[in-house]
PDB file of N, CA and C in Angstrom:
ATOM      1  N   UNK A   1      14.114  -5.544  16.705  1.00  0.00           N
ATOM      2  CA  UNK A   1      14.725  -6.821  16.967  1.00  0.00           C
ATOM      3  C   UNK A   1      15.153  -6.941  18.424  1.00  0.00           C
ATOM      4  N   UNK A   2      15.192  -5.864  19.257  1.00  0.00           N
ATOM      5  CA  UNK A   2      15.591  -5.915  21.004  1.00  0.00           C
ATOM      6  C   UNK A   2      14.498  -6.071  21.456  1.00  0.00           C
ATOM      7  N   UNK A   3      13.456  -6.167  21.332  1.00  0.00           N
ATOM      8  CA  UNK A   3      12.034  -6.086  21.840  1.00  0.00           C
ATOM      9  C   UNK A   3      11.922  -7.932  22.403  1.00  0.00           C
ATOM     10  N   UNK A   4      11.373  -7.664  23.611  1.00  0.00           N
ATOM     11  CA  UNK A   4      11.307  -8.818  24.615  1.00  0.00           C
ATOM     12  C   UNK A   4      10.518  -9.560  23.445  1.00  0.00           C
ATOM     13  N   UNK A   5       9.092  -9.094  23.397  1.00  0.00           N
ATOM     14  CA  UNK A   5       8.337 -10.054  22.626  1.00  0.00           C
ATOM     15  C   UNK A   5       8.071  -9.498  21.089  1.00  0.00           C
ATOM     16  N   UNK A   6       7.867 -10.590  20.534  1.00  0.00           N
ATOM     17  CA  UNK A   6       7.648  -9.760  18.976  1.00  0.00           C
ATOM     18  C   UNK A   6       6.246  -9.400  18.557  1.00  0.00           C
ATOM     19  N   UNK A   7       6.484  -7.932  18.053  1.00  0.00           N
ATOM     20  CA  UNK A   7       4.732  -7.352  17.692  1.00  0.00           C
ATOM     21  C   UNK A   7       5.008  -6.895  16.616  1.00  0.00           C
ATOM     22  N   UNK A   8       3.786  -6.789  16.142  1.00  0.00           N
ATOM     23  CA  UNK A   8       3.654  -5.924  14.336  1.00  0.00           C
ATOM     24  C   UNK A   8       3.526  -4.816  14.554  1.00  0.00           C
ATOM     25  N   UNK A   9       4.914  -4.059  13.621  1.00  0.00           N
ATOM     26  CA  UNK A   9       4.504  -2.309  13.591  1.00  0.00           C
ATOM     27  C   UNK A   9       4.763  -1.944  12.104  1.00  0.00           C
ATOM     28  N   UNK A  10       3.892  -0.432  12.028  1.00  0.00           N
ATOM     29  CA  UNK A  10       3.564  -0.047  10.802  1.00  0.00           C
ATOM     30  C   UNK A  10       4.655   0.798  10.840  1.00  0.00           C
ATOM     31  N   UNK A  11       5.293   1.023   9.976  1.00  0.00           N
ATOM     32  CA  UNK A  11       6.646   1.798   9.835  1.00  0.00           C
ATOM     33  C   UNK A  11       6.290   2.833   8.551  1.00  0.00           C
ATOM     34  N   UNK A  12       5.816   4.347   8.883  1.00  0.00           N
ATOM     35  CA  UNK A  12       5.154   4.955   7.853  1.00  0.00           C
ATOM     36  C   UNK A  12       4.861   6.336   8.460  1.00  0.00           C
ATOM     37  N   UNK A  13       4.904   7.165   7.888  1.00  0.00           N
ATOM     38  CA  UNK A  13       5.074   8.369   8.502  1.00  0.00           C
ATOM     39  C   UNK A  13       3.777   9.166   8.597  1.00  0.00           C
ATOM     40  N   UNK A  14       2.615   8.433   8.317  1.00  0.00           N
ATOM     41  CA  UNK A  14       1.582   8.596   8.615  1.00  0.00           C
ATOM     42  C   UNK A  14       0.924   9.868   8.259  1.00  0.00           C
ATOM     43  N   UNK A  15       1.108  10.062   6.886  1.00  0.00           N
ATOM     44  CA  UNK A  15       1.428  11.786   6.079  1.00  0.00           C
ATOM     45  C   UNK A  15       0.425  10.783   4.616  1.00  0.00           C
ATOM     46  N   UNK A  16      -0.463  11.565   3.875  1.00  0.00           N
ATOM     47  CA  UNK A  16      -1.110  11.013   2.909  1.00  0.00           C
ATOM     48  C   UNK A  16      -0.119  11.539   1.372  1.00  0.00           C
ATOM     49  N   UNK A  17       0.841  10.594   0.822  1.00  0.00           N
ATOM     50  CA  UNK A  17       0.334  11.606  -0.486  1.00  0.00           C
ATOM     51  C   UNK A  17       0.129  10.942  -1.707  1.00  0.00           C
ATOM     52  N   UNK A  18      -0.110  11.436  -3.035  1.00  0.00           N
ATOM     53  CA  UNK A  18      -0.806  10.546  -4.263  1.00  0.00           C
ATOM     54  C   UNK A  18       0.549  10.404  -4.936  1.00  0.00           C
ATOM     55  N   UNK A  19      -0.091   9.507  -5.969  1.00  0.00           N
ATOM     56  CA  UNK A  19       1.335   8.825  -6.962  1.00  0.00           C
ATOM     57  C   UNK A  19       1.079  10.188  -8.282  1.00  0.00           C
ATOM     58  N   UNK A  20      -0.102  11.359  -8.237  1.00  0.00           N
ATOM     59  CA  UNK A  20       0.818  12.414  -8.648  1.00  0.00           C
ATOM     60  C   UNK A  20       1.552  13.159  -7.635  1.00  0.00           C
ATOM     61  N   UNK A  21       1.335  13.197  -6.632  1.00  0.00           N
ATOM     62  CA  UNK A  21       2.994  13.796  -5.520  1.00  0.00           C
ATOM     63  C   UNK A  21       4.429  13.526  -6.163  1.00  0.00           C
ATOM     64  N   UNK A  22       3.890  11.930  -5.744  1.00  0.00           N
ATOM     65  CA  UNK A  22       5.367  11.226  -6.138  1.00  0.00           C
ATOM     66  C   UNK A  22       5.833  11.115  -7.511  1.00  0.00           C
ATOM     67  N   UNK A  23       5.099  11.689  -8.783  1.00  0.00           N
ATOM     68  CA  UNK A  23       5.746  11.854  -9.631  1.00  0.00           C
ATOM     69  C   UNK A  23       5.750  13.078 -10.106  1.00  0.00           C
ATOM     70  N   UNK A  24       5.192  14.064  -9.275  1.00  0.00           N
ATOM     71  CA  UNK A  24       5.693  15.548  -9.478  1.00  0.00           C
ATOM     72  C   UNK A  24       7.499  15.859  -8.767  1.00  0.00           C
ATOM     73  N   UNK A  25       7.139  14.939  -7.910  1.00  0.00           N
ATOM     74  CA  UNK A  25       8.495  15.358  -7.255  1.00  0.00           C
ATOM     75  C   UNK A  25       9.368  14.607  -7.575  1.00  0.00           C
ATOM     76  N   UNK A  26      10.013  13.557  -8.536  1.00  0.00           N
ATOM     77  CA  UNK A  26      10.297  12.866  -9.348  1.00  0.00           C
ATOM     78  C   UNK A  26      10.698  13.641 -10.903  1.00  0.00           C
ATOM     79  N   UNK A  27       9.711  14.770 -11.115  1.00  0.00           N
ATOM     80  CA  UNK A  27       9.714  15.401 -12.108  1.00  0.00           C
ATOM     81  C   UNK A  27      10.687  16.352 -11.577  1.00  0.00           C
ATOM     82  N   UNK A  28      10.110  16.678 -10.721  1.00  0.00           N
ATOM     83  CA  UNK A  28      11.276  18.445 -10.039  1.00  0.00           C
ATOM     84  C   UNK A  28      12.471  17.867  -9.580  1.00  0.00           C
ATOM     85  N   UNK A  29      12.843  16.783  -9.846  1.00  0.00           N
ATOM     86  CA  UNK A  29      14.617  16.647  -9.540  1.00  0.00           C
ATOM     87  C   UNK A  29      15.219  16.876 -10.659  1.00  0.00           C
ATOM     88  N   UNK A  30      14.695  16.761 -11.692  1.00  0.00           N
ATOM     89  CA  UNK A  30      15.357  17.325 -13.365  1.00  0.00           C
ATOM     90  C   UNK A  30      15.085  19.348 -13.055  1.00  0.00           C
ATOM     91  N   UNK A  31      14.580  20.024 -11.911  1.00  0.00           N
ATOM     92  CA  UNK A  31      14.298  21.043 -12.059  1.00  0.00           C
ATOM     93  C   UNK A  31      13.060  21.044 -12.839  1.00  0.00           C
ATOM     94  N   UNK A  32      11.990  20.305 -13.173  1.00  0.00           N
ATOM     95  CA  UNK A  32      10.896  20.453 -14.101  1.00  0.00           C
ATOM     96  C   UNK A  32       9.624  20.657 -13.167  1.00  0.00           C
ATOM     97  N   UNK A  33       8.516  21.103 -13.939  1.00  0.00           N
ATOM     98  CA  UNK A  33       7.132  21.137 -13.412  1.00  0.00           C
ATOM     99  C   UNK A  33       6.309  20.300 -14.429  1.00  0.00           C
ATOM    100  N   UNK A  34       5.273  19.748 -14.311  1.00  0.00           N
ATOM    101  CA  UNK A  34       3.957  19.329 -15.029  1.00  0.00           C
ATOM    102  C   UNK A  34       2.743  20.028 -14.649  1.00  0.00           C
ATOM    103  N   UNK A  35       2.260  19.849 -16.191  1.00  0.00           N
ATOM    104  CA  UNK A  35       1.049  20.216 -16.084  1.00  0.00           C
ATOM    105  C   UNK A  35       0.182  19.329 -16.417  1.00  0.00           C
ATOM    106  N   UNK A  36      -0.641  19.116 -15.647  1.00  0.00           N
ATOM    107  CA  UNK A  36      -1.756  18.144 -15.604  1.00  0.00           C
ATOM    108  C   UNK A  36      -3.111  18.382 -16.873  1.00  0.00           C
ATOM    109  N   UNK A  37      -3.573  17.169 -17.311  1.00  0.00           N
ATOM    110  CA  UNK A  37      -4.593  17.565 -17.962  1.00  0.00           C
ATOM    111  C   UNK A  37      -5.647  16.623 -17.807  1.00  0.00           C
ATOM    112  N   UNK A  38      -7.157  16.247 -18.164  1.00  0.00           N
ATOM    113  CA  UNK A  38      -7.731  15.765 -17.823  1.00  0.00           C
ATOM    114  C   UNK A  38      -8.390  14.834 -16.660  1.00  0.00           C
ATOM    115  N   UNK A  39      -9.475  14.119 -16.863  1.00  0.00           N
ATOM    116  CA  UNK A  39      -9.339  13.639 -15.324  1.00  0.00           C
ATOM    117  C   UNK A  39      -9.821  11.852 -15.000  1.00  0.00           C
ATOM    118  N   UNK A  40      -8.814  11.341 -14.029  1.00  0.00           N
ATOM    119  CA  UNK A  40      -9.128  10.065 -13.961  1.00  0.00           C
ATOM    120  C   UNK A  40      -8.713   9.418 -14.709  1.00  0.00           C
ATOM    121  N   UNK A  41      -9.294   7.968 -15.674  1.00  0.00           N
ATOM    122  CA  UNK A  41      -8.315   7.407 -16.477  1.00  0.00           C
ATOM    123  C   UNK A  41      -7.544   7.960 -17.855  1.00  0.00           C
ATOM    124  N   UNK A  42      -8.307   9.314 -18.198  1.00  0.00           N
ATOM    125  CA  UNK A  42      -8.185  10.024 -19.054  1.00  0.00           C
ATOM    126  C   UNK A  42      -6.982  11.403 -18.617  1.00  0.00           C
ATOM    127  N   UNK A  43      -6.543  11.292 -17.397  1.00  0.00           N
ATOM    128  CA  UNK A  43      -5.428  12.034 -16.809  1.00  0.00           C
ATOM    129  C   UNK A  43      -3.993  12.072 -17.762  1.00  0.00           C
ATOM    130  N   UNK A  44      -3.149  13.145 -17.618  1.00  0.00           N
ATOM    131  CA  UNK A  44      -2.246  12.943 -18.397  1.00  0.00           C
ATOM    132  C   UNK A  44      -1.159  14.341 -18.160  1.00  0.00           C
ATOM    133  N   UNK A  45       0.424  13.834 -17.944  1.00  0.00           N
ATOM    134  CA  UNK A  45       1.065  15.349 -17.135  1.00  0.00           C
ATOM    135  C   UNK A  45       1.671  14.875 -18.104  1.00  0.00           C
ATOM    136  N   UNK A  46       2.192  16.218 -18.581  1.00  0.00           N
ATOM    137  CA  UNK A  46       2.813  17.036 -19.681  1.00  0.00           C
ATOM    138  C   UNK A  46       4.402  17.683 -19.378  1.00  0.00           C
ATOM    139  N   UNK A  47       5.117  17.340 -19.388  1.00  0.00           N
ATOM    140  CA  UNK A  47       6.532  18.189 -19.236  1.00  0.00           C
ATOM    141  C   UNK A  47       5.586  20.114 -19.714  1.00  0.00           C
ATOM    142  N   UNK A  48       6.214  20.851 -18.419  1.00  0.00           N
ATOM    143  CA  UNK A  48       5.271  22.236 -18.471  1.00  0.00           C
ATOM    144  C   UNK A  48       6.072  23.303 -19.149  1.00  0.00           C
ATOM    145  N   UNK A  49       7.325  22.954 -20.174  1.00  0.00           N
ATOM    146  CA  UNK A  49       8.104  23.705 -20.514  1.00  0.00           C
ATOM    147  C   UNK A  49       8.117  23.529 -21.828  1.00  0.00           C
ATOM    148  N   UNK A  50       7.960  21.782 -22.789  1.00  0.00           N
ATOM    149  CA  UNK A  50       7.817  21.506 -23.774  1.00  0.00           C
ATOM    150  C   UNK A  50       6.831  20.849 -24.304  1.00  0.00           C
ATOM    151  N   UNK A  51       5.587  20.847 -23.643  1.00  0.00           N
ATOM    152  CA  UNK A  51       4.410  19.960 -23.410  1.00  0.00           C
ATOM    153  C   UNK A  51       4.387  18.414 -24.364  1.00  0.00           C
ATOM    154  N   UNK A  52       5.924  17.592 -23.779  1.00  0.00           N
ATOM    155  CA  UNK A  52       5.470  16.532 -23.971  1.00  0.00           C
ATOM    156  C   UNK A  52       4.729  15.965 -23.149  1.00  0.00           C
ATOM    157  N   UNK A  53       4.146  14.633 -23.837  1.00  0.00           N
ATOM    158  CA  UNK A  53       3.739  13.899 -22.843  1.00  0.00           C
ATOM    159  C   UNK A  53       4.738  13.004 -21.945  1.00  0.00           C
ATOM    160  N   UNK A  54       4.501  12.915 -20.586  1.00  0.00           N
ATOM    161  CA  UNK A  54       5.764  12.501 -19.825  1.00  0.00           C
ATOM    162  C   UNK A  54       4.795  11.326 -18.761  1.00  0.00           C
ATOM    163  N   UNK A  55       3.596  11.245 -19.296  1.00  0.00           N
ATOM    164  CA  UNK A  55       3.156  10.296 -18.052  1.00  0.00           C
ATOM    165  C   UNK A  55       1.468  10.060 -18.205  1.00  0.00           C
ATOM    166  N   UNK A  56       0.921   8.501 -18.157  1.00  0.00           N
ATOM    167  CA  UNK A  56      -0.550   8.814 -18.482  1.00  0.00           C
ATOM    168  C   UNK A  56      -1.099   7.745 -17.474  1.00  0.00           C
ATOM    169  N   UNK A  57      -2.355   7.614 -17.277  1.00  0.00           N
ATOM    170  CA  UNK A  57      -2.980   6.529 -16.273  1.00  0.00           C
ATOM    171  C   UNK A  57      -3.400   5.192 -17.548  1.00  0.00           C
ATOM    172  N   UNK A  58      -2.770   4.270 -16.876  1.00  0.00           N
ATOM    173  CA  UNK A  58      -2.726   2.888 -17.362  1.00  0.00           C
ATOM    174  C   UNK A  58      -3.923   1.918 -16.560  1.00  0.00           C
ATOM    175  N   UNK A  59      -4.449   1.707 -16.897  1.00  0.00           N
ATOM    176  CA  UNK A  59      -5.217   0.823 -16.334  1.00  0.00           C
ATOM    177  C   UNK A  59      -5.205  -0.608 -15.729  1.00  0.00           C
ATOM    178  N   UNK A  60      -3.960  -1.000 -16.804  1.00  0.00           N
ATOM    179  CA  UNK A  60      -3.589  -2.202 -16.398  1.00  0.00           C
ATOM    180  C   UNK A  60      -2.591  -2.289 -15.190  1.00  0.00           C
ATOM    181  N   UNK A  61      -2.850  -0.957 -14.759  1.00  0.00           N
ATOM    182  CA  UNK A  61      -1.400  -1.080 -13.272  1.00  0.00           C
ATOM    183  C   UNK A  61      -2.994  -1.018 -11.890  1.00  0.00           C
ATOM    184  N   UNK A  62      -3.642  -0.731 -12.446  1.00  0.00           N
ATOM    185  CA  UNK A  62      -4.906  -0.324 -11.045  1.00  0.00           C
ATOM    186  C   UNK A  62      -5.095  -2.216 -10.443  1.00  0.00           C
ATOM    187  N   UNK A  63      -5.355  -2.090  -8.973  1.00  0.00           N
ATOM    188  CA  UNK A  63      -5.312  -3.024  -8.419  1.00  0.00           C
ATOM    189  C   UNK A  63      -6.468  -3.474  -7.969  1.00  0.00           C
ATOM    190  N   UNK A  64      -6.673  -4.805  -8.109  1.00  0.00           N
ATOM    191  CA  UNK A  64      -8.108  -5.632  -7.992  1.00  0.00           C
ATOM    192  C   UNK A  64      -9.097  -5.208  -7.246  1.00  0.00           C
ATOM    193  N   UNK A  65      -8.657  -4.719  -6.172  1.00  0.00           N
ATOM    194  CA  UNK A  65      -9.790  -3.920  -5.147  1.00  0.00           C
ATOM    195  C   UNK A  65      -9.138  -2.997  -4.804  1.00  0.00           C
ATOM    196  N   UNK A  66      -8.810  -1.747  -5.525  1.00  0.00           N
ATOM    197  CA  UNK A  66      -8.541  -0.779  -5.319  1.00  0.00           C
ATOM    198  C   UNK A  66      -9.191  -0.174  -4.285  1.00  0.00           C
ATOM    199  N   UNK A  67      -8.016   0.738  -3.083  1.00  0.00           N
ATOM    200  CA  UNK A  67      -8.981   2.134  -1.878  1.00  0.00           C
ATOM    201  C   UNK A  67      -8.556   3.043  -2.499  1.00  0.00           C
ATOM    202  N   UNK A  68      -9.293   4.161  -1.778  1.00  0.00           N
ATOM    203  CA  UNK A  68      -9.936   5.546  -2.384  1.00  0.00           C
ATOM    204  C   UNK A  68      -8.404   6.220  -1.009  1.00  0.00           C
ATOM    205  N   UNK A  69      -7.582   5.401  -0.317  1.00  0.00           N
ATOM    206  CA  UNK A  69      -6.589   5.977   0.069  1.00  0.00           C
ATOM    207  C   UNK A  69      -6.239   5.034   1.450  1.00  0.00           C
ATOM    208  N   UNK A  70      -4.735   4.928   1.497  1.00  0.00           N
ATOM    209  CA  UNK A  70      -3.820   4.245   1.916  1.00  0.00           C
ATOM    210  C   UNK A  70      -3.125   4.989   3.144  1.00  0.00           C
ATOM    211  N   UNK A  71      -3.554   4.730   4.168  1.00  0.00           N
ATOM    212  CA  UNK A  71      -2.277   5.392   5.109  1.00  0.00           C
ATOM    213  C   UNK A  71      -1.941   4.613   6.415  1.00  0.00           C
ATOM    214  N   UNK A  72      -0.789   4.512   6.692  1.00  0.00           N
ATOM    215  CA  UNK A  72      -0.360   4.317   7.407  1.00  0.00           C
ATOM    216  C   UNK A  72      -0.236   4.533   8.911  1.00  0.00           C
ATOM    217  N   UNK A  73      -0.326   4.486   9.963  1.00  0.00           N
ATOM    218  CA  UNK A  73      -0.614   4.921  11.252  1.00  0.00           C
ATOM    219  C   UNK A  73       0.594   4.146  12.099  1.00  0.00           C
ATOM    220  N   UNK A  74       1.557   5.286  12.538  1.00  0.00           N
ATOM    221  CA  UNK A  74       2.625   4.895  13.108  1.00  0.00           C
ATOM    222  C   UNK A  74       3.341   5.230  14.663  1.00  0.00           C
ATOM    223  N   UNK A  75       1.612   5.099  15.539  1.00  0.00           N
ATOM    224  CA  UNK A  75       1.632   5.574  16.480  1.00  0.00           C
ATOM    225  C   UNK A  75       2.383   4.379  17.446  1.00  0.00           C
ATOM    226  N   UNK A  76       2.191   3.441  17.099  1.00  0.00           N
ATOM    227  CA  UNK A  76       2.541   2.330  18.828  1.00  0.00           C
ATOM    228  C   UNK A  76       4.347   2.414  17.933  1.00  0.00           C
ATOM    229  N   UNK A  77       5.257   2.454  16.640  1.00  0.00           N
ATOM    230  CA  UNK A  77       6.413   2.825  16.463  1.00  0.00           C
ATOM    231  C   UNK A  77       6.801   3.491  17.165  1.00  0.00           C
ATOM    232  N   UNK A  78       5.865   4.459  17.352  1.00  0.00           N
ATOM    233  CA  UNK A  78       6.488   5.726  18.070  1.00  0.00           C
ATOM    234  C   UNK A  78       6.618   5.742  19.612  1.00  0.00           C
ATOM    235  N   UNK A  79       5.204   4.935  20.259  1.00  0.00           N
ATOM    236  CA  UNK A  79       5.353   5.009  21.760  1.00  0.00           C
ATOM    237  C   UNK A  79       6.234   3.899  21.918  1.00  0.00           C
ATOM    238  N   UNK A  80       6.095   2.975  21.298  1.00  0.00           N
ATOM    239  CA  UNK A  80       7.115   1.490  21.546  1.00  0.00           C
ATOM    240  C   UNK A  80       8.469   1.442  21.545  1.00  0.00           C
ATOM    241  N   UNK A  81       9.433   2.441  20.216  1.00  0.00           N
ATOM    242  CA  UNK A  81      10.265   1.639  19.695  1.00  0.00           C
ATOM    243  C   UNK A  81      10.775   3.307  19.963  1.00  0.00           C
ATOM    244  N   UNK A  82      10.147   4.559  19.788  1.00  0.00           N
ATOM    245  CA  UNK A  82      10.614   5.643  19.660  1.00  0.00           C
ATOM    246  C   UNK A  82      11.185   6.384  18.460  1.00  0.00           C
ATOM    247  N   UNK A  83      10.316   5.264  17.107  1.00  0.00           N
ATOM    248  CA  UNK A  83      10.485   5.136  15.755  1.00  0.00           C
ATOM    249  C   UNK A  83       9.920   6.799  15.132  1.00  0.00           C
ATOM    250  N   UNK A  84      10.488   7.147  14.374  1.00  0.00           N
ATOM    251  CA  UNK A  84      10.000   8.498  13.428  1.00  0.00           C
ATOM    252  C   UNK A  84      11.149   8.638  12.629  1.00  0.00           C
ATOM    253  N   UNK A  85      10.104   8.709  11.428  1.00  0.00           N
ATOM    254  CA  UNK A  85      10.610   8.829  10.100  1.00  0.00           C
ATOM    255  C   UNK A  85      12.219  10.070  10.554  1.00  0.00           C
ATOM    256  N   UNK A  86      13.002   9.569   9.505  1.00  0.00           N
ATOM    257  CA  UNK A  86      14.368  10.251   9.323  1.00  0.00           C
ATOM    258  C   UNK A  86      13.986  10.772   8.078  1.00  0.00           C
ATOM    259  N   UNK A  87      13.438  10.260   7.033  1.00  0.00           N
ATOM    260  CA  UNK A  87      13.862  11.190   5.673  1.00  0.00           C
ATOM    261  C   UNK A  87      12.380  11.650   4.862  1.00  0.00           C
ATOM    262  N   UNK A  88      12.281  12.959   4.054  1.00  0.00           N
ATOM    263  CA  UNK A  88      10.818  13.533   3.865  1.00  0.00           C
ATOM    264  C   UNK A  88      10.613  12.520   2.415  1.00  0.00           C
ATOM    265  N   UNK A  89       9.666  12.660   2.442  1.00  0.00           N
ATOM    266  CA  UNK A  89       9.274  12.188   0.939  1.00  0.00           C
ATOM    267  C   UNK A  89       9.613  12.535  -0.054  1.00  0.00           C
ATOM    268  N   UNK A  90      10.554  13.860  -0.454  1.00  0.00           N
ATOM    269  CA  UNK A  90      11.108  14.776  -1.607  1.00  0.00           C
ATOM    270  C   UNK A  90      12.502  13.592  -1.270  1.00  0.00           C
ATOM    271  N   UNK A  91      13.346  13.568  -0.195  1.00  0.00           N
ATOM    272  CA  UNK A  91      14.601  13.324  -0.342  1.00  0.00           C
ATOM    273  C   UNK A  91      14.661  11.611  -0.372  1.00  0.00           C
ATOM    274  N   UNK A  92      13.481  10.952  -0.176  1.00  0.00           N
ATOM    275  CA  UNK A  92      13.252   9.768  -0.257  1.00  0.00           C
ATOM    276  C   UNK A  92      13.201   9.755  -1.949  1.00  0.00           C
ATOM    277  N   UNK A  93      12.550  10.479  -2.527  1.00  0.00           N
ATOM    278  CA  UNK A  93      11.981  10.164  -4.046  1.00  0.00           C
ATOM    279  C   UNK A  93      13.476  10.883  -4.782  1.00  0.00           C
ATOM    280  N   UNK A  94      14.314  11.817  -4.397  1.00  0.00           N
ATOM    281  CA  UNK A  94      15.593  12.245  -4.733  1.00  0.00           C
ATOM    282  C   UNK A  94      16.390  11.438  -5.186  1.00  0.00           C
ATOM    283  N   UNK A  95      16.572  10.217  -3.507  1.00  0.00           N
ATOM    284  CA  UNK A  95      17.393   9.324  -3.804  1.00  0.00           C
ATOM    285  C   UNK A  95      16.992   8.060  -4.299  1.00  0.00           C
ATOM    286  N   UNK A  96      16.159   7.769  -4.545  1.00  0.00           N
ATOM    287  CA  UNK A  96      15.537   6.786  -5.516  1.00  0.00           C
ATOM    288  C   UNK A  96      16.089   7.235  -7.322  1.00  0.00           C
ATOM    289  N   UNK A  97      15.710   8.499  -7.514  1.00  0.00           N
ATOM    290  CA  UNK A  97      16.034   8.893  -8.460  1.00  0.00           C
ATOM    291  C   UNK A  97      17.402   9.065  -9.016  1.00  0.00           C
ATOM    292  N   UNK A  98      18.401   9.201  -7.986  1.00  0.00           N
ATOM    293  CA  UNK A  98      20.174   9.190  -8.175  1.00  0.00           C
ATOM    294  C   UNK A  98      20.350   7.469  -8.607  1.00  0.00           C
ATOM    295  N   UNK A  99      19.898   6.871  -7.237  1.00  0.00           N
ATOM    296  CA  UNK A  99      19.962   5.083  -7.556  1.00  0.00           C
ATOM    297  C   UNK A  99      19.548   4.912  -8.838  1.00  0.00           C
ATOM    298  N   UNK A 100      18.188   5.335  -9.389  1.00  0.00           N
ATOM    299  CA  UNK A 100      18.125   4.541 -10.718  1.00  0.00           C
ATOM    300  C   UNK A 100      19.262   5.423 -12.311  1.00  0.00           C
ATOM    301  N   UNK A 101      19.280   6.521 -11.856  1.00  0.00           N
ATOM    302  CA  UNK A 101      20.053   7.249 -12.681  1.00  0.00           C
ATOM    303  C   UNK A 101      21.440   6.461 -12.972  1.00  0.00           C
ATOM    304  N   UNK A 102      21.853   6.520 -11.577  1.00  0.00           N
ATOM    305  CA  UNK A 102      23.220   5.502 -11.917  1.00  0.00           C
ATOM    306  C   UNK A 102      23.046   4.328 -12.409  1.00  0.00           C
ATOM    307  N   UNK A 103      22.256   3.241 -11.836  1.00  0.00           N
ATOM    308  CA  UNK A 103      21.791   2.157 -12.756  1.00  0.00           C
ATOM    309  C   UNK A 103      22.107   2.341 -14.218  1.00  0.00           C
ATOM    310  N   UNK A 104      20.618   3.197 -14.683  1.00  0.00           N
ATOM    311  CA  UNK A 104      21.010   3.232 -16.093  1.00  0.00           C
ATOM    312  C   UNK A 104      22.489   3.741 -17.036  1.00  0.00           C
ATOM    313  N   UNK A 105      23.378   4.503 -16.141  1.00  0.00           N
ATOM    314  CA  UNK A 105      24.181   4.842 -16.672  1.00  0.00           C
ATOM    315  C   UNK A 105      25.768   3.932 -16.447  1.00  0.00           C
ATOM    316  N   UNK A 106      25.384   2.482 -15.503  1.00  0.00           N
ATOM    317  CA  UNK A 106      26.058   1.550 -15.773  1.00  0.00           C
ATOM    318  C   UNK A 106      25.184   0.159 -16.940  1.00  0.00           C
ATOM    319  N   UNK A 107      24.352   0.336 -17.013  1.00  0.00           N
ATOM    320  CA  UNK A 107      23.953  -0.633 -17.959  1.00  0.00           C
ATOM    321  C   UNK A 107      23.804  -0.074 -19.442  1.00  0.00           C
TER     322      UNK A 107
END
């Protein structure tokens, strides 16, 4: 917002990871692991201690023109603005996970 003129920047830490990352590490804030089974829409992670099922690929969440991968490039942030990420992706998905915890435990 101090910037003489206004430009578009990608604000992203320019690091690849999958939505099983983000729900392994989602899983390991209970202290848990998964184990994965099959592959593609037939995928499916398992709580690795009581092998429920804890998670499966839905189809109806996949997006109209799905890419084969998403990343971000957050180089002119960085020469421009002197922008770099503050928090990792574990403590980002941590505190997502406290926020909704409390949620549910006021509603």
């Amino acid at each position: 917002m101090q910037q003489e003129e206004p430009e578009d920047f990608c604000i992203a830490t320019g690091k690849a990871s999958s939505v099983r990352d983000f729900v392994e590490l989602a899983w390991s804030y209970f202290g848990k692991k998964i184990r994965w089974e099959g592959v593609g829409i037939n995928e499916k992670g398992f709580d690795s201690e009581t092998g429920d099922l804890i998670i499966s690929v839905d189809s109806a969440y996949f997006r109209p023109t799905e890419v084969e991968m998403l990343l971000g490039d957050p180089t002119k942030a960085h020469e421009k603005l002197g922008w770099f990420p503050k928090i990792t992706l574990k403590d980002m998905v941590f505190e997502m996970m406290e926020h909704d915890l409390k949620l549910l435990k006021t509603n």
